[in-house]
Protein backbone atom coordinates (compact mmCIF):
# COMPACT_ATOMS: atom_id res chain seq x y z
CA UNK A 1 7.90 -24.58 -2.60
CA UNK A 2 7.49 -24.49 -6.74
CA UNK A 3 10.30 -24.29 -9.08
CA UNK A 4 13.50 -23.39 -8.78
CA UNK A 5 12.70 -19.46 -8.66
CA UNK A 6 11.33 -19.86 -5.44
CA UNK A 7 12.90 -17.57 -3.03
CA UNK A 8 13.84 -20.37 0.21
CA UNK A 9 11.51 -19.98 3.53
CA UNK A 10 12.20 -22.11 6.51
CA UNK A 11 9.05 -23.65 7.94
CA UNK A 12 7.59 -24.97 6.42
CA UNK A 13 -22.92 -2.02 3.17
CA UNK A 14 -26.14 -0.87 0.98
CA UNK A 15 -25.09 2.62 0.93
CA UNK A 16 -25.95 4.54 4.20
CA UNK A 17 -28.94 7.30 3.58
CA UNK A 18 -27.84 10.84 5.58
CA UNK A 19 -30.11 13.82 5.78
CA UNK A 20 -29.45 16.13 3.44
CA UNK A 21 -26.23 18.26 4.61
CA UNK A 22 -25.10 15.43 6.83
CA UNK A 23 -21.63 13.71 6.54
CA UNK A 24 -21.76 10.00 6.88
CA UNK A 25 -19.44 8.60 9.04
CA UNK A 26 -17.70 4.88 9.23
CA UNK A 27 -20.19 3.12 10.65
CA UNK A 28 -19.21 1.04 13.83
CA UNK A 29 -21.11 -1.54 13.49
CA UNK A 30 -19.82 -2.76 10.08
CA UNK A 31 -16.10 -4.22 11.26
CA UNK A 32 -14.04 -4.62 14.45
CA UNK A 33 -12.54 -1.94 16.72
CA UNK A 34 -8.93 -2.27 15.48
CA UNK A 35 -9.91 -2.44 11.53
CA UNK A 36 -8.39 -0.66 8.72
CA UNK A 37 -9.50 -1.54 5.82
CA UNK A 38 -10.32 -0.21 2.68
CA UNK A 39 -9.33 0.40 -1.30
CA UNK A 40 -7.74 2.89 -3.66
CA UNK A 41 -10.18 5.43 -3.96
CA UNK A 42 -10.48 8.12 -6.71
CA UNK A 43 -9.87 11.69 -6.29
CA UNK A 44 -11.03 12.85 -9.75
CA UNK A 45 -13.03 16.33 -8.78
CA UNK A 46 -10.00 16.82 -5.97
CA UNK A 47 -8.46 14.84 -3.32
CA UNK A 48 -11.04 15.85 -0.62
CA UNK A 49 -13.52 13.85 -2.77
CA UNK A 50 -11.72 10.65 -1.70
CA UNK A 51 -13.06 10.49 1.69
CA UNK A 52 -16.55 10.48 0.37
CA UNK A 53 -15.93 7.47 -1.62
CA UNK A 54 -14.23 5.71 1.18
CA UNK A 55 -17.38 6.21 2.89
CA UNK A 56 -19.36 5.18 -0.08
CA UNK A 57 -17.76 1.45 -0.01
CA UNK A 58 -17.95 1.38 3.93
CA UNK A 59 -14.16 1.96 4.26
CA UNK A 60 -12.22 2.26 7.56
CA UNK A 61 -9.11 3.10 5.77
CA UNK A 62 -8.32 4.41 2.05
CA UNK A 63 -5.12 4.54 -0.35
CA UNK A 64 -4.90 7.85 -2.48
CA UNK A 65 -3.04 9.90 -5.12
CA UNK A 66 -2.25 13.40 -3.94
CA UNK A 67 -1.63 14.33 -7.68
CA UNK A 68 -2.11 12.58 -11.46
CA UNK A 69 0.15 10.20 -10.81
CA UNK A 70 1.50 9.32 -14.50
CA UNK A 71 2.26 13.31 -15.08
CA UNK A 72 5.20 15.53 -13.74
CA UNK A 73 2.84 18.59 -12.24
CA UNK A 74 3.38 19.17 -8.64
CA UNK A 75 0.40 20.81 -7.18
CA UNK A 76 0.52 22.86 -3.94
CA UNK A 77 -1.41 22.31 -1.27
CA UNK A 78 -3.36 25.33 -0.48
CA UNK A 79 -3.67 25.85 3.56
CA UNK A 80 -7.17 26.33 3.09
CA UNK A 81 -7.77 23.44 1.46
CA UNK A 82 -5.79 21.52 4.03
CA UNK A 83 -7.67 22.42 6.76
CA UNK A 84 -10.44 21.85 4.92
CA UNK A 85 -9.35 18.08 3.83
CA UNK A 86 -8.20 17.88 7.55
CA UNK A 87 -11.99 18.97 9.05
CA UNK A 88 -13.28 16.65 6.58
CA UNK A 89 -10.76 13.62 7.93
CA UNK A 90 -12.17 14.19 11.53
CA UNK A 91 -15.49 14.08 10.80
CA UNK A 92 -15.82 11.12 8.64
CA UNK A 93 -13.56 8.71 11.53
CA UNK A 94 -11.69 7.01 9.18
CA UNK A 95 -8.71 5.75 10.62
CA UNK A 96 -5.96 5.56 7.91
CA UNK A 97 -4.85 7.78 4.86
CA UNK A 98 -2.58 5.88 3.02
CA UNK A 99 -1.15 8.03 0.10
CA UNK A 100 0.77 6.37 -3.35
CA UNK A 101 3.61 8.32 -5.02
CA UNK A 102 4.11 8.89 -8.92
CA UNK A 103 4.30 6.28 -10.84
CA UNK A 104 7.17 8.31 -13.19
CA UNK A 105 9.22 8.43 -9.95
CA UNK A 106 12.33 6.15 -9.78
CA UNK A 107 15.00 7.24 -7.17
CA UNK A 108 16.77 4.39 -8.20
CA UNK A 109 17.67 5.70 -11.79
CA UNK A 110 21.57 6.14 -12.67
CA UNK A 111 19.95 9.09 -15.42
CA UNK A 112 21.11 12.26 -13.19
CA UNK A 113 18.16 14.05 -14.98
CA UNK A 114 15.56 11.85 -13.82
CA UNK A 115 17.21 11.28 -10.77
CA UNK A 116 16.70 14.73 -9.54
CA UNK A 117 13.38 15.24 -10.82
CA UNK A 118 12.28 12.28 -9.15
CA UNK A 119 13.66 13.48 -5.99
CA UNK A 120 12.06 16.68 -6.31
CA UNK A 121 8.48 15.04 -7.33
CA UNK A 122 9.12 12.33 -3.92
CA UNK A 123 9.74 15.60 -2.00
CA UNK A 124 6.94 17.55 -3.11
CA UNK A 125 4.29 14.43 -2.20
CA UNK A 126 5.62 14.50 1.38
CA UNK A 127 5.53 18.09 1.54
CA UNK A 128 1.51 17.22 0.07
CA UNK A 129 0.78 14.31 2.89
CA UNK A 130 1.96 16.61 5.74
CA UNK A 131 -0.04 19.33 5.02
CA UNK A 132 -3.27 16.76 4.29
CA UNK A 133 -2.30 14.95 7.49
CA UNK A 134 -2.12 11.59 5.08
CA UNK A 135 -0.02 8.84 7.86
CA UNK A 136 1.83 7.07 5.12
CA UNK A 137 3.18 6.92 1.63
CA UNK A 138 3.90 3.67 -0.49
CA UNK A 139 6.47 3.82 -2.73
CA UNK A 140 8.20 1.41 -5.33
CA UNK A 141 12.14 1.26 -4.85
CA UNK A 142 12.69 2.26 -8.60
CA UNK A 143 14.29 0.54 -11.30
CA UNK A 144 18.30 0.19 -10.62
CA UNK A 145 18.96 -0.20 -14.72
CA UNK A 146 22.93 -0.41 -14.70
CA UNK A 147 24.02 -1.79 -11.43
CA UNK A 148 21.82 -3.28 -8.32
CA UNK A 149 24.04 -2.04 -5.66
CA UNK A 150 24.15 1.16 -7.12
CA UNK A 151 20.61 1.71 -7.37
CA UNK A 152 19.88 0.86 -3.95
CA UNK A 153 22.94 3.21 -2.80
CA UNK A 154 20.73 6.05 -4.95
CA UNK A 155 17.67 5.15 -3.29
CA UNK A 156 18.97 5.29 -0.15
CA UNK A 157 20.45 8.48 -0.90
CA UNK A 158 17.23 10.02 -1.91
CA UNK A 159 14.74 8.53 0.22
CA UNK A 160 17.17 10.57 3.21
CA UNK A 161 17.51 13.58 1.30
CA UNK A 162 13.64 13.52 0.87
CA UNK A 163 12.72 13.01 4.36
CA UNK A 164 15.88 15.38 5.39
CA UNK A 165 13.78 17.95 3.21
CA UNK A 166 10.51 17.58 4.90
CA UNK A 167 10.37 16.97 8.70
CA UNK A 168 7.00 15.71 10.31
CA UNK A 169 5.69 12.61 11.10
CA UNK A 170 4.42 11.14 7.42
CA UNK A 171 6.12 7.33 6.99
CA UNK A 172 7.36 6.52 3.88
CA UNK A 173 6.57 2.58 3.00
CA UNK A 174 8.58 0.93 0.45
CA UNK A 175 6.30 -1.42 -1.29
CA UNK A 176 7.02 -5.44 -1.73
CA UNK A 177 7.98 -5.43 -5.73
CA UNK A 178 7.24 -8.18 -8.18
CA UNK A 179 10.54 -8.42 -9.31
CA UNK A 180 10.24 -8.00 -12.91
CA UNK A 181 13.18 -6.22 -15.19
CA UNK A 182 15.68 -4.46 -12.98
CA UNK A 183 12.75 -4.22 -10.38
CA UNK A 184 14.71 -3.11 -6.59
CA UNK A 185 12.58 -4.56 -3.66
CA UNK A 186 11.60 -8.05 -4.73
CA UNK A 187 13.50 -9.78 -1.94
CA UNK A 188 13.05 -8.77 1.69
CA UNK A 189 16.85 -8.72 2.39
CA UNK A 190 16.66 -6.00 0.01
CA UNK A 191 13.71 -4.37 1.58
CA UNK A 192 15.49 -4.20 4.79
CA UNK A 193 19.17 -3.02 3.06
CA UNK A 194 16.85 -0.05 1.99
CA UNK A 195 15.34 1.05 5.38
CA UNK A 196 18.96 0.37 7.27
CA UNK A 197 20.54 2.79 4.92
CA UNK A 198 18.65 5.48 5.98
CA UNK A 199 20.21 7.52 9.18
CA UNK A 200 18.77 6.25 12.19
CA UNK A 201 17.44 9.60 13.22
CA UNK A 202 15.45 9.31 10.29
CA UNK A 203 14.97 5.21 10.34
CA UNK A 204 11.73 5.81 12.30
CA UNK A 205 9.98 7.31 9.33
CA UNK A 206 10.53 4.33 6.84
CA UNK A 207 8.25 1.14 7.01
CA UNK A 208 7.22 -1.37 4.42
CA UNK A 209 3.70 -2.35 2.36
CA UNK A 210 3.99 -6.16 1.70
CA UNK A 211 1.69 -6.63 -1.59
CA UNK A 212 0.63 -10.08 -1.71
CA UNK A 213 0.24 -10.43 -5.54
CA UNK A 214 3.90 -8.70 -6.17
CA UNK A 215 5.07 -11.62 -2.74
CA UNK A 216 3.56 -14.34 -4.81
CA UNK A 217 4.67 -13.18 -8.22
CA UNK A 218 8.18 -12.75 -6.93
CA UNK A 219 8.45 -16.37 -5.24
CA UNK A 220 7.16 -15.87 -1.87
CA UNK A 221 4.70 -18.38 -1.65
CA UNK A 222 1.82 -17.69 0.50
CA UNK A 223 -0.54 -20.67 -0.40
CA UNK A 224 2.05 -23.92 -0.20
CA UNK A 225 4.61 -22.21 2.90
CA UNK A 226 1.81 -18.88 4.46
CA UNK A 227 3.63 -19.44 7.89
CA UNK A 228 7.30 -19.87 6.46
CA UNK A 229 6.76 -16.42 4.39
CA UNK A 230 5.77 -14.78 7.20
CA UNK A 231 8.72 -16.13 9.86
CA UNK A 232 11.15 -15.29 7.19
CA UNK A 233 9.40 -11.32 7.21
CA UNK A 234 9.60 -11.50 10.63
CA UNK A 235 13.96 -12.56 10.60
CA UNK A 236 15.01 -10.52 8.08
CA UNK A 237 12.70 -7.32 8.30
CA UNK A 238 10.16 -7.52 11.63
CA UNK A 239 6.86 -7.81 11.70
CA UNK A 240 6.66 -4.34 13.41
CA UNK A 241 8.06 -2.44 10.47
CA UNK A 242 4.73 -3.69 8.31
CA UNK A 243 2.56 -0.76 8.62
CA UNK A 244 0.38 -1.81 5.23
CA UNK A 245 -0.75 -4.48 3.10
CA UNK A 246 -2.10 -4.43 -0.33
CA UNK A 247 -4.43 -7.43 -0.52
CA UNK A 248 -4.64 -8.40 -4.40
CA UNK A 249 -4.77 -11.78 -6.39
CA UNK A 250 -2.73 -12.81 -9.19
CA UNK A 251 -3.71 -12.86 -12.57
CA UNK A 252 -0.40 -14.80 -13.28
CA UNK A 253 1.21 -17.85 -12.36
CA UNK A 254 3.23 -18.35 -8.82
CA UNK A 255 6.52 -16.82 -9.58
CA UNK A 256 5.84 -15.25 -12.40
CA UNK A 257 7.84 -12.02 -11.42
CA UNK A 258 4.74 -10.01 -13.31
CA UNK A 259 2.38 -7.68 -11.57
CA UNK A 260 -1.28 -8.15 -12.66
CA UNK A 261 -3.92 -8.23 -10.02
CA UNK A 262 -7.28 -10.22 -9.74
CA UNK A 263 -9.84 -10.00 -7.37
CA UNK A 264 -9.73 -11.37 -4.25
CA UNK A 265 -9.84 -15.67 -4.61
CA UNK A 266 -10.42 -15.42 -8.09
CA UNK A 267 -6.92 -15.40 -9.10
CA UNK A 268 -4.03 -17.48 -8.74
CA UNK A 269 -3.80 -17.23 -5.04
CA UNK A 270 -7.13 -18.30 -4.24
CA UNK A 271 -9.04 -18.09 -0.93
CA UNK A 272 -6.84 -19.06 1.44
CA UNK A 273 -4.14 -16.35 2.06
CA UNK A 274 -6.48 -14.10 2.61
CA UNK A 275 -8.27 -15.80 5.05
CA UNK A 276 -5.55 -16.51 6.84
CA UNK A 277 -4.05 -12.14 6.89
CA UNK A 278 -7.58 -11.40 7.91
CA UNK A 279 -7.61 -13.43 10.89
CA UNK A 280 -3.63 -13.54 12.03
CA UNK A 281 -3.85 -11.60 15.45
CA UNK A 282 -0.19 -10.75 14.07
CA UNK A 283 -1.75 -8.47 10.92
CA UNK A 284 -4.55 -7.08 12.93
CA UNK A 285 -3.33 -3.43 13.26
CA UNK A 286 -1.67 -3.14 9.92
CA UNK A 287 -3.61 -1.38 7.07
CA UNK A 288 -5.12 -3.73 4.65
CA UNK A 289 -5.44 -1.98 1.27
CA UNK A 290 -7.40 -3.46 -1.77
CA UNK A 291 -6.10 -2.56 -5.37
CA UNK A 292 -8.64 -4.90 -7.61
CA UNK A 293 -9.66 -4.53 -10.62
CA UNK A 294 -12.84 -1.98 -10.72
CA UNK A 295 -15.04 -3.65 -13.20
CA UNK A 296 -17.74 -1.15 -14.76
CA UNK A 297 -18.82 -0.06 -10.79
CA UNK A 298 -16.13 0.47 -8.89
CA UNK A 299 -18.28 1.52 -5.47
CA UNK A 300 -20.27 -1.83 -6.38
CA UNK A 301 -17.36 -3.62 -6.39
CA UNK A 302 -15.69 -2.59 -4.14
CA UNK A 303 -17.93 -3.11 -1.45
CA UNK A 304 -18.31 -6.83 -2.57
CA UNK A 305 -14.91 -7.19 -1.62
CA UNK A 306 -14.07 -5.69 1.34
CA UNK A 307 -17.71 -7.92 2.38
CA UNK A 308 -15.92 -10.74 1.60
CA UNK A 309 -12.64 -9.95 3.26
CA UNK A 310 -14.44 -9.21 6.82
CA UNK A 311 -16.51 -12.52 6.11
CA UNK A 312 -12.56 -14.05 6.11
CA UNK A 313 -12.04 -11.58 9.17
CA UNK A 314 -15.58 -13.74 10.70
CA UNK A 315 -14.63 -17.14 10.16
CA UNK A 316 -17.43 -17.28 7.68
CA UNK A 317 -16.48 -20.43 5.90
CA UNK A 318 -18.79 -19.34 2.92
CA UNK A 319 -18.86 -15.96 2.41
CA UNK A 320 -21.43 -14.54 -0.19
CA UNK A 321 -19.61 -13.29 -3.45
């Protein structure tokens, strides 16, 4: 452990050619039966476009936004273009749609206004990933501003109206925060607080996405104590409840409580964490989500490091960059 912010832990693909009007498909032979892996694709042109470019970087698994996700505008989903976007799904065997809420969202806010139109926009994007057929959406716990306990009370509060409002089987994962400001969700007793508040006939829907920049950056530290991080998940959340992980590096210093990601070993984490999620038996059916930095070709890179990840995956001790 570093510093006295550190929050305690005991223990210590070239692109595939198709003939033209074929749809590609995830191509088996490029990772392991159980993989899910993948990036935060684009869905400028509409969200059906997304599965293409998961394709494109020889995805098993993609993150999304349903909508512009710094803008208030709730689209409907048409049922035509649902079943559309569902057809599409099937044929392209990807195994995960992960989808991310609006970023203007914050269900922890004590400002009724904002409040209710947050709870209206969270509603609306489940109402969006149950018609799409999209398995989970991340979420950040919001922003308390006047009083922790209260905000977590009003997240709680929404997050079950929300899911009270839209039955079906889309999971809502509240994401790992960095814990900067007045930041809810830095500190996995908090996590778990959040997903025990909710009624337990609705408990079933609500998981977690563990970022591993925003764990570092918050004082979780997966390079010095990887195993003690993990054990302390495991005690006061469960293992089981992770049904995603971003996989970023840190532009910023180990507990710096700032969210700034790098790509993958070229940051403040380095190598080894990643190494070490890609070949835990324990992580091997969770979603592994990238959320890099693009550069100027995002396909290009992209597919350099999801490469690299399933090199990890391999045991390839040195992976081509």
């Amino acid at each position: 452990m570093r510093k006295d912010t550190t929050i305690t832990t005991t223990n210590k693909r070239p692109r595939a050619r198709t003939k033209p009007g074929a749809e590609p498909r995830v191509a088996a032979a490029a990772e392991g039966p159980d993989e899910r892996l993948g990036a935060h694709v684009s869905t400028q042109g509409g969200v059906e476009r997304a599965l293409g470019r998961g394709l494109e970087i020889g995805a098993t698994a993609i993150q999304l936004f349903t909508k512009t996700p710094n803008q208030w505008r709730e689209p409907a989903v048409a049922p035509e273009a649902a079943e559309s976007f569902r057809a599409a799904h099937a044929r392209s065997g990807m195994r995960a749609l992960v989808s991310h809420d609006s970023y203007l969202i914050n269900l922890a806010s004590p400002d009724e206004a904002l409040y209710l139109r947050s709870l209206a926009s969270f509603t609306c994007e489940l109402e969006r990933c149950e018609a799409l057929g999209i398995d989970y959406v991340v979420s950040h716990p919001g922003n308390y501003i006047d009083d922790r306990e209260a905000g977590l009370a009003r997240n709680i509060a929404g997050l079950t109206a929300a899911l009270e409002r839209v039955p079906g089987r889309v999971m809502v994962l509240m994401e790992s925060t960095a814990g900067s400001g007045t930041a809810i969700g830095s500190r996995f007793d908090e996590l778990a607080r959040l997903r025990a508040g909710v009624p337990e006939g609705l408990r079933h829907r609500v998981g977690f996405c563990a970022d591993t920049c925003h764990l570092y950056s918050a004082g979780y530290d997966l390079v010095g104590d990887f195993d003690g991080v993990w054990d302390a998940w495991e005690r006061e959340i469960g293992l089981e409840h992770l049904r995603v992980l971003h996989l970023n590096d840190s532009k910023t210093p180990f507990a710096s409580r700032r969210d700034r990601h790098e790509l993958i070993g070229e940051g403040s984490l380095g190598e080894a964490p990643f190494r070490r999620l890609m070949a835990d038996p324990r992580f091997a059916h969770v979603v592994k989500i990238i959320e890099t930095p693009k550069g100027d070709d995002a396909a290009t890179t992209d597919r350099r490091m999801l490469a690299l990840l399933r090199a990890y995956a391999a045991g390839d001790a040195t992976p081509l960059r």
